[in-house]
PDB file of N, CA and C in Angstrom:
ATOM      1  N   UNK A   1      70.052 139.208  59.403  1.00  0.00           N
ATOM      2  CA  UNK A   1      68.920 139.967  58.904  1.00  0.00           C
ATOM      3  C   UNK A   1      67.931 138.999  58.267  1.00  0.00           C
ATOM      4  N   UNK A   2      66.624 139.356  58.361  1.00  0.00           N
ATOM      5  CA  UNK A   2      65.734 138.332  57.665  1.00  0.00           C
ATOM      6  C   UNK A   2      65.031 139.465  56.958  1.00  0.00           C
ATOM      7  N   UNK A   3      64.009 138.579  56.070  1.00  0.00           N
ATOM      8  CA  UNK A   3      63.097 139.352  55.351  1.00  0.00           C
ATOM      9  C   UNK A   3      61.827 138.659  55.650  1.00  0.00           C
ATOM     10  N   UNK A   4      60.429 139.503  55.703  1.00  0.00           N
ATOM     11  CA  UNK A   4      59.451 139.068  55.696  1.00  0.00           C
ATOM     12  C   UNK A   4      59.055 139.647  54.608  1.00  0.00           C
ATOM     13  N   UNK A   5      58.603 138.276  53.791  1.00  0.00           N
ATOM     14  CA  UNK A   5      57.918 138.872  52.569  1.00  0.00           C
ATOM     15  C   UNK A   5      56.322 138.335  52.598  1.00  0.00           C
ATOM     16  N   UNK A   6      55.570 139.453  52.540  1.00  0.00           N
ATOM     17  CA  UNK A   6      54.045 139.290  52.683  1.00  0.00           C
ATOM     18  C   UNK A   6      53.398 139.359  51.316  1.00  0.00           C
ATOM     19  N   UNK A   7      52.876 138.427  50.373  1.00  0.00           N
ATOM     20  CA  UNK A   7      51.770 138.433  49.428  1.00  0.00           C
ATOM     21  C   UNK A   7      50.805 138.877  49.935  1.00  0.00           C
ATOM     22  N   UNK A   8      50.442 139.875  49.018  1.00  0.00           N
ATOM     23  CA  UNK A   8      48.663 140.359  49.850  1.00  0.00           C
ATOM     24  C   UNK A   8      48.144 140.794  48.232  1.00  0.00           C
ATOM     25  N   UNK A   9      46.943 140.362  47.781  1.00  0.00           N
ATOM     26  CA  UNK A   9      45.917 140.280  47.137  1.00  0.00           C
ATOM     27  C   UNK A   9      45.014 141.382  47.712  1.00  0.00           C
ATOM     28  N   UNK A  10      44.914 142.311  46.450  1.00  0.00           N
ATOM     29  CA  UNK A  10      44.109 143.272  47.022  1.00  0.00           C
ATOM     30  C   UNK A  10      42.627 143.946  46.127  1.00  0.00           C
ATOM     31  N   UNK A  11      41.654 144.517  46.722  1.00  0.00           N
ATOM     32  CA  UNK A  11      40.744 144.734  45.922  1.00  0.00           C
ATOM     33  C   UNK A  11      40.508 146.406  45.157  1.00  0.00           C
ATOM     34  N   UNK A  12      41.570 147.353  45.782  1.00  0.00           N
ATOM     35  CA  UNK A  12      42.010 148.749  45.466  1.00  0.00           C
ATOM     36  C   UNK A  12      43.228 148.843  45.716  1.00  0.00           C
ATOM     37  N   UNK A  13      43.504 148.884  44.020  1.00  0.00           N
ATOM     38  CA  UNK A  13      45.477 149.405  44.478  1.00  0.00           C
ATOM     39  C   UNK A  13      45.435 150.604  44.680  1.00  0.00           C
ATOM     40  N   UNK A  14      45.011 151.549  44.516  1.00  0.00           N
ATOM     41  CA  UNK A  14      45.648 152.817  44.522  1.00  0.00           C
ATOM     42  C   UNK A  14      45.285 153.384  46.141  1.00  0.00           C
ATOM     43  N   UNK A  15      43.926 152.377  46.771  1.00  0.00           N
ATOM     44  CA  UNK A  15      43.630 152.951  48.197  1.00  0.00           C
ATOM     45  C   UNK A  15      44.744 151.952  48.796  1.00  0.00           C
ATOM     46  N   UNK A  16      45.196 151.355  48.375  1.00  0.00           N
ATOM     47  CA  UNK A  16      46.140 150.405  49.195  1.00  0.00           C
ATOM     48  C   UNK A  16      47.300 150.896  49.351  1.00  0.00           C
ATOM     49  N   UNK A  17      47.645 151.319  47.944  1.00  0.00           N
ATOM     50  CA  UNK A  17      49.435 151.727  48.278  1.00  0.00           C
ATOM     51  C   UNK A  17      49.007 153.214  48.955  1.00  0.00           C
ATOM     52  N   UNK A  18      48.443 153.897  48.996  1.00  0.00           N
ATOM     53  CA  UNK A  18      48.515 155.117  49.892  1.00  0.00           C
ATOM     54  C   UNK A  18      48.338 155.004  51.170  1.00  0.00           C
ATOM     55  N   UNK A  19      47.502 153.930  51.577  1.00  0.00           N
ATOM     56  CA  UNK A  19      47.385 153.338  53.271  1.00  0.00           C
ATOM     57  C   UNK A  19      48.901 152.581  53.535  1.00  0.00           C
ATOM     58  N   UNK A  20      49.739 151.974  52.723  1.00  0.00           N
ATOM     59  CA  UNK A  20      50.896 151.926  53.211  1.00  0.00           C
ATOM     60  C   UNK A  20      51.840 152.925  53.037  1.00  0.00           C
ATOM     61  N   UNK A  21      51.931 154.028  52.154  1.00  0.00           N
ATOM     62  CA  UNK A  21      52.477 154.735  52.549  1.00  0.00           C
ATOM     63  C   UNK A  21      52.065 155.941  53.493  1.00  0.00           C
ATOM     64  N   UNK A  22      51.013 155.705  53.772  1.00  0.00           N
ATOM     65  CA  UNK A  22      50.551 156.251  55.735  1.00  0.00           C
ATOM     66  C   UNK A  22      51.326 155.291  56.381  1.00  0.00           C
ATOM     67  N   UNK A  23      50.936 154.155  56.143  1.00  0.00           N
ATOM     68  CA  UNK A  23      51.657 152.678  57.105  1.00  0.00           C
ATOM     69  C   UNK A  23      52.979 152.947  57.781  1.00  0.00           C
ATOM     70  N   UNK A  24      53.922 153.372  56.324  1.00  0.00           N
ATOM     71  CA  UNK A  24      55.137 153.030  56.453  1.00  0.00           C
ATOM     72  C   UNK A  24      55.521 153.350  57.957  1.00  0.00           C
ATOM     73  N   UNK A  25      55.639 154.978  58.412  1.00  0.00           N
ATOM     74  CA  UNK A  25      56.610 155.062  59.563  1.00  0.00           C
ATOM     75  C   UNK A  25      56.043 154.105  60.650  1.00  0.00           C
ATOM     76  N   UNK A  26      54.859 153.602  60.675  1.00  0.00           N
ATOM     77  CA  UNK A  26      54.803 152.339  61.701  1.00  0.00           C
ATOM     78  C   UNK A  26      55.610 151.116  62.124  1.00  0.00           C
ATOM     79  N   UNK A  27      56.233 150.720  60.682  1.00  0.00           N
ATOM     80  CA  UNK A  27      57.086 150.180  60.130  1.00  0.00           C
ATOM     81  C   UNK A  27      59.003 150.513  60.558  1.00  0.00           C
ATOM     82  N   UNK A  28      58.883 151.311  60.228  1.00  0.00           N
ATOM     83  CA  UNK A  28      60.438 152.102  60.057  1.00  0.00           C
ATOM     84  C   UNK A  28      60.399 152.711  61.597  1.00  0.00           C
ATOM     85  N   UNK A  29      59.918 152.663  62.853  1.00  0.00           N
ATOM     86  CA  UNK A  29      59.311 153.016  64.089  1.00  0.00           C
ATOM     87  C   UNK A  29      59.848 152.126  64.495  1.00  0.00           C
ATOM     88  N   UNK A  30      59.495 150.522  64.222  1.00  0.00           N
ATOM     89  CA  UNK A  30      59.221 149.698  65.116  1.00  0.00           C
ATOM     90  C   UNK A  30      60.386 148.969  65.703  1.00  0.00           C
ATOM     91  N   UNK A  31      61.074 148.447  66.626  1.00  0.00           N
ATOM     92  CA  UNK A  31      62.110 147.819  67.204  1.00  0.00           C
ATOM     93  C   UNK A  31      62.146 146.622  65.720  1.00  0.00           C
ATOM     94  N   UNK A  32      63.999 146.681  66.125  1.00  0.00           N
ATOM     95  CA  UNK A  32      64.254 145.683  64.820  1.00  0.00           C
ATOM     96  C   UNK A  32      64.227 146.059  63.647  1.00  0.00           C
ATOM     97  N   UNK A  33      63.493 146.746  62.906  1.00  0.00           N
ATOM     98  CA  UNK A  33      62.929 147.177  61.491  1.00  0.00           C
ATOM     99  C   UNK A  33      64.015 148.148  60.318  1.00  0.00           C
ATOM    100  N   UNK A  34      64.192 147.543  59.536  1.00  0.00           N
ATOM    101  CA  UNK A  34      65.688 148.408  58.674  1.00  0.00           C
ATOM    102  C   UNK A  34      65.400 148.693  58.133  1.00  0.00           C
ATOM    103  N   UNK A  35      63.781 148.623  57.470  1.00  0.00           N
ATOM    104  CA  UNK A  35      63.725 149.065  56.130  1.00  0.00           C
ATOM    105  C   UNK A  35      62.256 148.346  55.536  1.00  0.00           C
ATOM    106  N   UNK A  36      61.858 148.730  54.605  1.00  0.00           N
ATOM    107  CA  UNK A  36      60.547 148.082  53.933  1.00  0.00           C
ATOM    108  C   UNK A  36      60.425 148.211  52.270  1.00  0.00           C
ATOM    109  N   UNK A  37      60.061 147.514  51.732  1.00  0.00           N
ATOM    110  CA  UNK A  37      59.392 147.885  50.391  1.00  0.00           C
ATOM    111  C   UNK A  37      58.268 147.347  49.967  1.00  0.00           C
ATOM    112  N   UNK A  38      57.355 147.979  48.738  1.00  0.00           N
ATOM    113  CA  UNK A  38      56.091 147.620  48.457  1.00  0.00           C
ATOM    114  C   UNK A  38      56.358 146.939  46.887  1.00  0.00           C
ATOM    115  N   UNK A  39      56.341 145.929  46.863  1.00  0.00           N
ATOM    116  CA  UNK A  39      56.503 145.754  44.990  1.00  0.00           C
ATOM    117  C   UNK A  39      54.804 145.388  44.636  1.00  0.00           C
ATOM    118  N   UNK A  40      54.575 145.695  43.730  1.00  0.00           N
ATOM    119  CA  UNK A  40      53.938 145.003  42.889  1.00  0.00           C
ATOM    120  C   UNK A  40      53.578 144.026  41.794  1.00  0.00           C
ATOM    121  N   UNK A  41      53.083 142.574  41.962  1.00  0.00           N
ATOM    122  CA  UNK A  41      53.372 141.916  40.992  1.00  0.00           C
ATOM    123  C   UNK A  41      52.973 142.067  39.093  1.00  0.00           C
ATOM    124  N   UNK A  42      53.771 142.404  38.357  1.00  0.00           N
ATOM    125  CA  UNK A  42      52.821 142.831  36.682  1.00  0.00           C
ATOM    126  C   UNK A  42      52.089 141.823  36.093  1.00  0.00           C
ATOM    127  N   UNK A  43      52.671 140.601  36.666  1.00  0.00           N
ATOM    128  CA  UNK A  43      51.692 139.658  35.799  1.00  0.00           C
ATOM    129  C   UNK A  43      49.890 139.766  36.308  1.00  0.00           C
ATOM    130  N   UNK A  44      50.323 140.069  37.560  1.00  0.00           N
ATOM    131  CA  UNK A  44      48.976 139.808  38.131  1.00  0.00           C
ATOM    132  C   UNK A  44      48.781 141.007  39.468  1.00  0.00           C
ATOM    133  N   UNK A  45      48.436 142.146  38.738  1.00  0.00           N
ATOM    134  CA  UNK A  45      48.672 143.708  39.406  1.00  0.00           C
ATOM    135  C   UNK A  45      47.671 143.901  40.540  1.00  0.00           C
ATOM    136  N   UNK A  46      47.129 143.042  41.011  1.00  0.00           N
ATOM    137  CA  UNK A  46      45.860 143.304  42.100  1.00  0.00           C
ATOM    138  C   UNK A  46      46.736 142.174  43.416  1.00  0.00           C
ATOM    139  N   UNK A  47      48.099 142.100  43.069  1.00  0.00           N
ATOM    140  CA  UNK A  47      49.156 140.846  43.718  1.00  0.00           C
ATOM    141  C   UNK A  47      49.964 141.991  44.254  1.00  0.00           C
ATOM    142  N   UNK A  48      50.767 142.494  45.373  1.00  0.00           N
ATOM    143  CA  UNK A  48      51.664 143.271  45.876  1.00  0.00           C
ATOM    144  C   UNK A  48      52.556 141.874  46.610  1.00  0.00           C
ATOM    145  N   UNK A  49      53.469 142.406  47.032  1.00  0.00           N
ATOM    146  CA  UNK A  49      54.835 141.559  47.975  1.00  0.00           C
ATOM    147  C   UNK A  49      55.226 143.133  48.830  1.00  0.00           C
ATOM    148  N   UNK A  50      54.797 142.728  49.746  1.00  0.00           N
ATOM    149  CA  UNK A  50      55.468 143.748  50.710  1.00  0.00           C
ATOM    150  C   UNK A  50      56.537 143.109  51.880  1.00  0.00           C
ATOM    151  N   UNK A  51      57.722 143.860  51.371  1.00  0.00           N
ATOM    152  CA  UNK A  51      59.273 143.364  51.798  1.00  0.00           C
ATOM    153  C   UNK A  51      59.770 144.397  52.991  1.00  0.00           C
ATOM    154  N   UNK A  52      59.918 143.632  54.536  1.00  0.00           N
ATOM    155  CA  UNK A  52      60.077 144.230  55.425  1.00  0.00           C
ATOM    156  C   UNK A  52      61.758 143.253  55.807  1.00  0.00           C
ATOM    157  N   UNK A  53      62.914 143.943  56.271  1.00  0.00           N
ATOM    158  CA  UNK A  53      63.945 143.707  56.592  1.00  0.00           C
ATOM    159  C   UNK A  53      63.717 143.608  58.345  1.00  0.00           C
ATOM    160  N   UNK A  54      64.119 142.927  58.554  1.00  0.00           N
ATOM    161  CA  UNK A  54      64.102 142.864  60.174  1.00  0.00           C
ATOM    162  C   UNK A  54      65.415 142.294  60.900  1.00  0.00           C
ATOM    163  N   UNK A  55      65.723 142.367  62.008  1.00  0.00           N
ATOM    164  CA  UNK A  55      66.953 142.215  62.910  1.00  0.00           C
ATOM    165  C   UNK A  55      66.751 140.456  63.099  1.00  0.00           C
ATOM    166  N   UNK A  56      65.469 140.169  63.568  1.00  0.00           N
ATOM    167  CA  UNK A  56      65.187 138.846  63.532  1.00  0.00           C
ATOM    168  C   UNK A  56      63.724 138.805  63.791  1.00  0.00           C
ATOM    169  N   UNK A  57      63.418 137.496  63.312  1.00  0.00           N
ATOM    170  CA  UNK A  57      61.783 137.074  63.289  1.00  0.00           C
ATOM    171  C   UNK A  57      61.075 137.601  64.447  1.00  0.00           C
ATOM    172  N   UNK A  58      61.725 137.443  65.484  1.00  0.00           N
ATOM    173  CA  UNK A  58      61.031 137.268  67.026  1.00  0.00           C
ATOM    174  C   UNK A  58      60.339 139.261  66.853  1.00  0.00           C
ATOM    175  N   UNK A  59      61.324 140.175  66.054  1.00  0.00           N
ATOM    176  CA  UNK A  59      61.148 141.530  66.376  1.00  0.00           C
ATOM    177  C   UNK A  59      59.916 141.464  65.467  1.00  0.00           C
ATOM    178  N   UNK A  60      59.343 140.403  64.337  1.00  0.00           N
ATOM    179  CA  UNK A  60      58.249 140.893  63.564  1.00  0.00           C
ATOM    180  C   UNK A  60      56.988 139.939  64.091  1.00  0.00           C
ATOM    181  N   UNK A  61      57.267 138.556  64.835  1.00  0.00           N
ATOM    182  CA  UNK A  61      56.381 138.023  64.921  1.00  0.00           C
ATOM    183  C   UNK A  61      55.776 138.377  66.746  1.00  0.00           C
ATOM    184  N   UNK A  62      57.214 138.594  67.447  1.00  0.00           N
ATOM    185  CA  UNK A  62      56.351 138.920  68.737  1.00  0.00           C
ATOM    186  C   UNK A  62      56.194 140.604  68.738  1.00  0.00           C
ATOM    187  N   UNK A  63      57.176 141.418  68.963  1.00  0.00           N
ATOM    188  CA  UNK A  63      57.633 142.624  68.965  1.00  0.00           C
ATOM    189  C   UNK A  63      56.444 143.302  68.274  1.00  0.00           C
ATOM    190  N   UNK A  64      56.870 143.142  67.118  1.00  0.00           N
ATOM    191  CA  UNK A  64      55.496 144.073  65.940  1.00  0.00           C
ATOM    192  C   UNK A  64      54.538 143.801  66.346  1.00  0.00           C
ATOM    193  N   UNK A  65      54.090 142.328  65.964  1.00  0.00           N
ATOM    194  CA  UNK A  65      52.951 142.223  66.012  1.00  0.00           C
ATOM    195  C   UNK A  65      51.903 142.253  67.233  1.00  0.00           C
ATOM    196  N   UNK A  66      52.461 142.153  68.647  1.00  0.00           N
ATOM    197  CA  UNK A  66      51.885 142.482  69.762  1.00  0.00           C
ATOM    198  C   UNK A  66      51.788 143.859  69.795  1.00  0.00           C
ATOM    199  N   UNK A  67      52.377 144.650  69.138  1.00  0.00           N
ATOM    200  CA  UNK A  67      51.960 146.300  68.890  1.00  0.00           C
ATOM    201  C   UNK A  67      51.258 146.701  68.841  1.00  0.00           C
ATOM    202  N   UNK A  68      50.744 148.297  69.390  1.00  0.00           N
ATOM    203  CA  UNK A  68      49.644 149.226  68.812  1.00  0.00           C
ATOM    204  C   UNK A  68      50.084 149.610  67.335  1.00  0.00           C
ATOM    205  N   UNK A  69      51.419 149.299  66.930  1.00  0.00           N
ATOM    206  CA  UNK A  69      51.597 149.826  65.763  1.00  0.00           C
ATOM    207  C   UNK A  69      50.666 148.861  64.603  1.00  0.00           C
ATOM    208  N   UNK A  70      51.047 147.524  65.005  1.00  0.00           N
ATOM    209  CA  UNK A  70      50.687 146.433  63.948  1.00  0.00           C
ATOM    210  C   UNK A  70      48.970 146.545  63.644  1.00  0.00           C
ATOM    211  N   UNK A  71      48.891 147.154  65.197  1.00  0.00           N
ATOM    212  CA  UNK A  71      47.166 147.332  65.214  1.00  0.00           C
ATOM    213  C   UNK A  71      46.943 148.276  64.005  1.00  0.00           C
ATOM    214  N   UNK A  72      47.234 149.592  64.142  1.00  0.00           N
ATOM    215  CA  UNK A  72      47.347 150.599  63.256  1.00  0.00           C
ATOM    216  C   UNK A  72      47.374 149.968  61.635  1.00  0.00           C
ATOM    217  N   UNK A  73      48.476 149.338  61.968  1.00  0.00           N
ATOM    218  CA  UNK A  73      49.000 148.858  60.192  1.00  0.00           C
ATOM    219  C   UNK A  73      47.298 148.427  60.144  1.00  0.00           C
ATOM    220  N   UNK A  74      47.174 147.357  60.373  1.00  0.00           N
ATOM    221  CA  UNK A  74      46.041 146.611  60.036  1.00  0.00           C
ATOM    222  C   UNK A  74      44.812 147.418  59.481  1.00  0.00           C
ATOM    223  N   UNK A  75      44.415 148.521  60.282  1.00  0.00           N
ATOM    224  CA  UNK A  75      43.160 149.406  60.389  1.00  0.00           C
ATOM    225  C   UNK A  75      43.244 150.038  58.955  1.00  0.00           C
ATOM    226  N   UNK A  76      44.736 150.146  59.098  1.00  0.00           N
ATOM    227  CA  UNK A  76      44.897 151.426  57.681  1.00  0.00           C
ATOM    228  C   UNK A  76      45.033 150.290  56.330  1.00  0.00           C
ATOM    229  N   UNK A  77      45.123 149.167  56.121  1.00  0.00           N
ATOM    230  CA  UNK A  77      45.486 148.149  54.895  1.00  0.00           C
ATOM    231  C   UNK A  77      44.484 147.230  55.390  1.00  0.00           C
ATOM    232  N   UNK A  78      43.958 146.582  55.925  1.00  0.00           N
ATOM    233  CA  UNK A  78      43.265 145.568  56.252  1.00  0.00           C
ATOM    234  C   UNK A  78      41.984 145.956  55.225  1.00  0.00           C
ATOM    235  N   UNK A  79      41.130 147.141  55.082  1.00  0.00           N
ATOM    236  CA  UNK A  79      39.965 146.962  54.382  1.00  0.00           C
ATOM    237  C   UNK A  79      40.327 147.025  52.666  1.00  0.00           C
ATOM    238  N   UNK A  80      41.243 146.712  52.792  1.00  0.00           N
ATOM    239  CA  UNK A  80      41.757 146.542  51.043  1.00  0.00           C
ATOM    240  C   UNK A  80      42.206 145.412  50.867  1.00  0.00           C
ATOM    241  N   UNK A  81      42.154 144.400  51.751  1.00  0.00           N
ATOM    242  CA  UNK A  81      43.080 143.195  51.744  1.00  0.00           C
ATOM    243  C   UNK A  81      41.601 141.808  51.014  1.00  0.00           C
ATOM    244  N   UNK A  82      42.002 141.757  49.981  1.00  0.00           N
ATOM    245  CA  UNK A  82      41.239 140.234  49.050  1.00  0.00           C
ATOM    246  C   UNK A  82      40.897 139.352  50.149  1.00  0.00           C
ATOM    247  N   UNK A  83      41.976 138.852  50.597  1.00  0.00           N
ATOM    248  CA  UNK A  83      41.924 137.568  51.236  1.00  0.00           C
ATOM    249  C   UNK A  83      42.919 137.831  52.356  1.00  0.00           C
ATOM    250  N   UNK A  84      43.191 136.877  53.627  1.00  0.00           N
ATOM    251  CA  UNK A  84      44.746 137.491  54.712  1.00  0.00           C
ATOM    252  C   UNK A  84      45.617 136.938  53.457  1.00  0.00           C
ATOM    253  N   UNK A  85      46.687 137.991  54.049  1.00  0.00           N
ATOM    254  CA  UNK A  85      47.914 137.420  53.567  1.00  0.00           C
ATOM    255  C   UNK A  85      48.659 136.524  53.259  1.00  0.00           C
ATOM    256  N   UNK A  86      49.974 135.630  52.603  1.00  0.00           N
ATOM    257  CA  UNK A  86      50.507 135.214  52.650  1.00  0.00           C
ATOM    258  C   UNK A  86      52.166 135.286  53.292  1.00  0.00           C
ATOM    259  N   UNK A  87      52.424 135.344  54.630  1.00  0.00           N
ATOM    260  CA  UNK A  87      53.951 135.797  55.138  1.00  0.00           C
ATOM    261  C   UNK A  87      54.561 134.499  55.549  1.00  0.00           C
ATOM    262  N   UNK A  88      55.811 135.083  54.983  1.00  0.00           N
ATOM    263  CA  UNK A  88      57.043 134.227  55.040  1.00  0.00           C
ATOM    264  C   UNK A  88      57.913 134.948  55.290  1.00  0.00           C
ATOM    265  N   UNK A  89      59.088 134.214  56.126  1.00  0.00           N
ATOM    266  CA  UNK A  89      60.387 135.026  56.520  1.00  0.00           C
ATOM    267  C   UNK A  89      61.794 134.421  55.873  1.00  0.00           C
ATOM    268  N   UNK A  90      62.656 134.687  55.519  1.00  0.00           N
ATOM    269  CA  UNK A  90      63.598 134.119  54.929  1.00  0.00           C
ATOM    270  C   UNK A  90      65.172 134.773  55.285  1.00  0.00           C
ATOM    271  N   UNK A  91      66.021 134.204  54.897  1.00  0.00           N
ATOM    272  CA  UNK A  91      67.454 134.985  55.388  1.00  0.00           C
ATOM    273  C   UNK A  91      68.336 134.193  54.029  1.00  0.00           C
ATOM    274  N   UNK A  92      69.136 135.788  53.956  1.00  0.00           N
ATOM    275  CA  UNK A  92      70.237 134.971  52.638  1.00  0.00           C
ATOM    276  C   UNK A  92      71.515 134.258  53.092  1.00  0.00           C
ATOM    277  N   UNK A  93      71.651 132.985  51.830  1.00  0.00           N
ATOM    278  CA  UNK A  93      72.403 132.187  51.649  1.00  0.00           C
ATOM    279  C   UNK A  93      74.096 132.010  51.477  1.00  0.00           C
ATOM    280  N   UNK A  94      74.564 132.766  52.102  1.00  0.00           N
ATOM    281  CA  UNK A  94      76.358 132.628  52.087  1.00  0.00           C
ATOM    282  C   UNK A  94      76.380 131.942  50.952  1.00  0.00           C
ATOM    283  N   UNK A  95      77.148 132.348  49.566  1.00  0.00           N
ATOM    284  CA  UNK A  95      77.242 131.716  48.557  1.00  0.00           C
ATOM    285  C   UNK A  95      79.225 131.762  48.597  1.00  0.00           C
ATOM    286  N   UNK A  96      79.440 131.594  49.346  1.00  0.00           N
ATOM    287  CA  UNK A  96      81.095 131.622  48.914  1.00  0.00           C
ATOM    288  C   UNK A  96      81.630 132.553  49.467  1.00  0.00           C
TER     289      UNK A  96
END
């Protein structure tokens, strides 16, 4: 399982988190996809991390994102977005 975690800087929180939660079933739809969350950062509240679980990268970087869905995502969050994003993918560490 990996995670893509997206920093996104935004210029309306409250039009933002309601365009992702339109977003979401695009998300929770898409091949690969287990799950999502929206955090928000407190130090710096105009900062979100949006946390998508995936089967593997290839389902978020080719799969999704060659989508009409990803298109969608975009249309519905894109005019709230500061600056593009920051995404990274990561997978946890077997500790023992």
């Amino acid at each position: 399982m990996f995670l893509e975690i997206a920093e996104i800087t935004v210029t309306d929180a409250a039009g933002f988190e309601a365009a992702v939660a339109r977003a979401r079933p695009l998300f929770l739809g898409a091949e690969g996809c287990h799950g999502m969350a929206l955090h928000r950062v407190v130090e710096t509240p105009e900062v979100y991390r949006l946390v998508v679980k995936w089967r593997t990268v290839e389902d978020h970087m080719e799969t999704f994102r060659g989508s009409e869905a990803f298109q969608a995502w975009r249309a519905l969050v894109g005019p709230f977005f500061a600056g593009p994003p920051k995404v990274t993918h990561s997978r946890e560490v077997p500790l023992g």
